[in-house]
C-alpha atoms as a PDB file:
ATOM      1  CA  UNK A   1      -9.534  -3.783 -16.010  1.00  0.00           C
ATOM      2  CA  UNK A   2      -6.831  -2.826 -13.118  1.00  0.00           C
ATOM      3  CA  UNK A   3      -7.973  -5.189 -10.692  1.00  0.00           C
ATOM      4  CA  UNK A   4      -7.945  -8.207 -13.698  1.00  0.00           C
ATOM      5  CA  UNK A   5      -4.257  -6.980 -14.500  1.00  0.00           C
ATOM      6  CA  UNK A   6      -3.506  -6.963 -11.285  1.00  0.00           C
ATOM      7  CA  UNK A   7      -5.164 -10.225 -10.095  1.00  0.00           C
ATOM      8  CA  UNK A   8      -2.975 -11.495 -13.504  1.00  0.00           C
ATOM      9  CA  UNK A   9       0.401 -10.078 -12.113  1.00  0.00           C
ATOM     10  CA  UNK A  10      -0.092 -11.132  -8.436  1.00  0.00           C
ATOM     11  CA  UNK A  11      -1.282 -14.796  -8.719  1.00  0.00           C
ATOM     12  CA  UNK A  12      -0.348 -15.675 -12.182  1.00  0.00           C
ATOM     13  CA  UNK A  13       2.685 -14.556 -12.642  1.00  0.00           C
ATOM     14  CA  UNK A  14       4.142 -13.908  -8.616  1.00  0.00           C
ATOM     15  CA  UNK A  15       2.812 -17.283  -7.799  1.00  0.00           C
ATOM     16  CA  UNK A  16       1.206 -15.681  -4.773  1.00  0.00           C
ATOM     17  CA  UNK A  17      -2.063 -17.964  -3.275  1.00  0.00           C
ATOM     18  CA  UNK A  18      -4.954 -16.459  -1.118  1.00  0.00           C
ATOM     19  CA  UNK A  19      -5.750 -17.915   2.125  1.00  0.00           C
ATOM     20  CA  UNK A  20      -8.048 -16.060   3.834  1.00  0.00           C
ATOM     21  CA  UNK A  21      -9.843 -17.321   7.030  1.00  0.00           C
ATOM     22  CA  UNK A  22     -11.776 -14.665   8.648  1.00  0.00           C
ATOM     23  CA  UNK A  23     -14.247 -12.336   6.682  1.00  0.00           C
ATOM     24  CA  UNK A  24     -12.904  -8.595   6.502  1.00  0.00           C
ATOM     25  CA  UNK A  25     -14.577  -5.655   8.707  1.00  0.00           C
ATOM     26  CA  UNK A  26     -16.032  -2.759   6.741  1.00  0.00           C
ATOM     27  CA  UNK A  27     -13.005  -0.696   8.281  1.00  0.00           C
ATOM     28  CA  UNK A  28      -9.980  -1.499   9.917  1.00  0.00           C
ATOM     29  CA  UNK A  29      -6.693   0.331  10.424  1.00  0.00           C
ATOM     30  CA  UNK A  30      -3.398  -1.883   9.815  1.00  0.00           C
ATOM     31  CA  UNK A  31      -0.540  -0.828  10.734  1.00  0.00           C
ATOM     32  CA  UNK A  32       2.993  -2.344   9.246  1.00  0.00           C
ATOM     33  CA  UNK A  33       6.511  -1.527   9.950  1.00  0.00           C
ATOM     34  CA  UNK A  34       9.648  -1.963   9.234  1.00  0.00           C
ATOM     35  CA  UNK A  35       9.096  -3.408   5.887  1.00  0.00           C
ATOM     36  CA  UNK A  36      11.415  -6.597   5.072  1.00  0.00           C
ATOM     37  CA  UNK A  37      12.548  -4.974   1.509  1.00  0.00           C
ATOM     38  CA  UNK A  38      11.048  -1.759  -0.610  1.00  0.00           C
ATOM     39  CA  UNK A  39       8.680  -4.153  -2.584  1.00  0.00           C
ATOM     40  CA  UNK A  40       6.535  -4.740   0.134  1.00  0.00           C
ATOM     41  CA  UNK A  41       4.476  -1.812  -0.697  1.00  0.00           C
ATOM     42  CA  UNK A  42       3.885  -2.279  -4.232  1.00  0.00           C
ATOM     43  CA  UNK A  43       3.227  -5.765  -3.778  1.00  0.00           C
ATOM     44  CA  UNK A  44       0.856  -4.820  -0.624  1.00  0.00           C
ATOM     45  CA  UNK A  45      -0.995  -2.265  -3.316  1.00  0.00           C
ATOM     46  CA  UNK A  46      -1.254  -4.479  -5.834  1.00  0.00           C
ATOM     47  CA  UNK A  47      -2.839  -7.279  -3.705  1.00  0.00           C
ATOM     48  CA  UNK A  48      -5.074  -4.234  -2.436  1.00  0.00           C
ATOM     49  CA  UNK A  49      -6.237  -3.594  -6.202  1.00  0.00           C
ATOM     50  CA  UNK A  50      -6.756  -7.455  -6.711  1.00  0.00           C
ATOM     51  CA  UNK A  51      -9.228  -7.804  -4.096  1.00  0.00           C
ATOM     52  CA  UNK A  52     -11.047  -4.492  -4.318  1.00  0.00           C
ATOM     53  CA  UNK A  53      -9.252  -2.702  -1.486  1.00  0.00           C
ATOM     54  CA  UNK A  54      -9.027   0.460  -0.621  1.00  0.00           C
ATOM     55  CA  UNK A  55      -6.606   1.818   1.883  1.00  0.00           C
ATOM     56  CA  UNK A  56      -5.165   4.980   2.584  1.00  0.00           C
ATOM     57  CA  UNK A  57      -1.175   5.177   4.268  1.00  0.00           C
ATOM     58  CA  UNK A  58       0.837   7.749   5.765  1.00  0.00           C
ATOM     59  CA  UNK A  59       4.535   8.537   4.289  1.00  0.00           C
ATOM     60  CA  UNK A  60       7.320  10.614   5.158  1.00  0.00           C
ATOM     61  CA  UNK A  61       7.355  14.095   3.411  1.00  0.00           C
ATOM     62  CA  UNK A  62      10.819  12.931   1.761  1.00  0.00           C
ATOM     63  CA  UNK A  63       9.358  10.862  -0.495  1.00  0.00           C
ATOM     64  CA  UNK A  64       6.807  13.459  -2.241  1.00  0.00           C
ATOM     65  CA  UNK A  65       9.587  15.097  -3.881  1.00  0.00           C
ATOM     66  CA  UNK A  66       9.826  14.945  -7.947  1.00  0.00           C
ATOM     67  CA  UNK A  67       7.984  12.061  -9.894  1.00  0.00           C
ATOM     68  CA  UNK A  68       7.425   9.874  -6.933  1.00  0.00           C
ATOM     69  CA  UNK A  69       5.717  12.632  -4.773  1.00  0.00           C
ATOM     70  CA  UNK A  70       2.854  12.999  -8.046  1.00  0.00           C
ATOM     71  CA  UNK A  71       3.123   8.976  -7.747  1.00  0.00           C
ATOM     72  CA  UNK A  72       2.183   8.947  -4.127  1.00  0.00           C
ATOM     73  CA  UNK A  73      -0.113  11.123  -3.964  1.00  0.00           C
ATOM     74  CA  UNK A  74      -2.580   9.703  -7.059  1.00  0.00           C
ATOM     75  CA  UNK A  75      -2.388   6.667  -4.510  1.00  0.00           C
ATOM     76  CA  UNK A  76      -4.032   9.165  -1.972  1.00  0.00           C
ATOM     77  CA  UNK A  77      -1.016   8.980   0.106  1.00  0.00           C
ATOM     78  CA  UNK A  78      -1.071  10.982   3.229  1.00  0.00           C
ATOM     79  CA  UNK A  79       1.870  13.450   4.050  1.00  0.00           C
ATOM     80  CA  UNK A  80       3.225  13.694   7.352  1.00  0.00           C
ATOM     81  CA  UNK A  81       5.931  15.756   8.660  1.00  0.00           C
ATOM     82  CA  UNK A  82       7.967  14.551  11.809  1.00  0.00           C
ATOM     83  CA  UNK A  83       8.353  17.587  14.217  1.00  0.00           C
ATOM     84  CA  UNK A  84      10.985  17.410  17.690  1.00  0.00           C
ATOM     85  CA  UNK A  85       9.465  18.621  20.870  1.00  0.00           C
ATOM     86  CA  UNK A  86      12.454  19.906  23.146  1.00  0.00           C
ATOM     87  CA  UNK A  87      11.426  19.718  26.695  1.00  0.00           C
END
């Protein structure tokens, strides 16, 4: 039922096409930064929930504070904390 919805909201009603050319591995790790705006996320998850992804990411420990940190981590966000090393 999620992936239909979100197959619905992606293509349907984003416009957005598919164009994929190379079959996916069983595992990969992707790494993407700086993002171009603060949708890029939700639209990356949603196209994740389309196609039956499942992906894990890494987040800075300021944004698992209040409603967004229970938000983050039902996406099985992963918390890191930055730490300075003074030599």
């Amino acid at each position: 039922m999620l992936q239909t919805l979100s197959k619905f909201l992606l293509y349907k009603c984003m416009g957005w096409k598919k164009d994929v050319r190379f079959k996916l591995p069983k595992k990969a790790i992707i790494c993407l930064a700086p993002h171009t705006s603060n949708w890029d996320f939700f639209i990356g998850q949603l196209y994740a929930e389309a196609e039956g992804l499942r992906g894990n990411f890494l987040m800075k420990k300021e944004w698992f504070i209040g409603p967004l940190g229970i938000f983050f981590a039902n996406l099985e966000a992963s918390l890191y904390i930055e730490t300075s090393i003074q030599v």
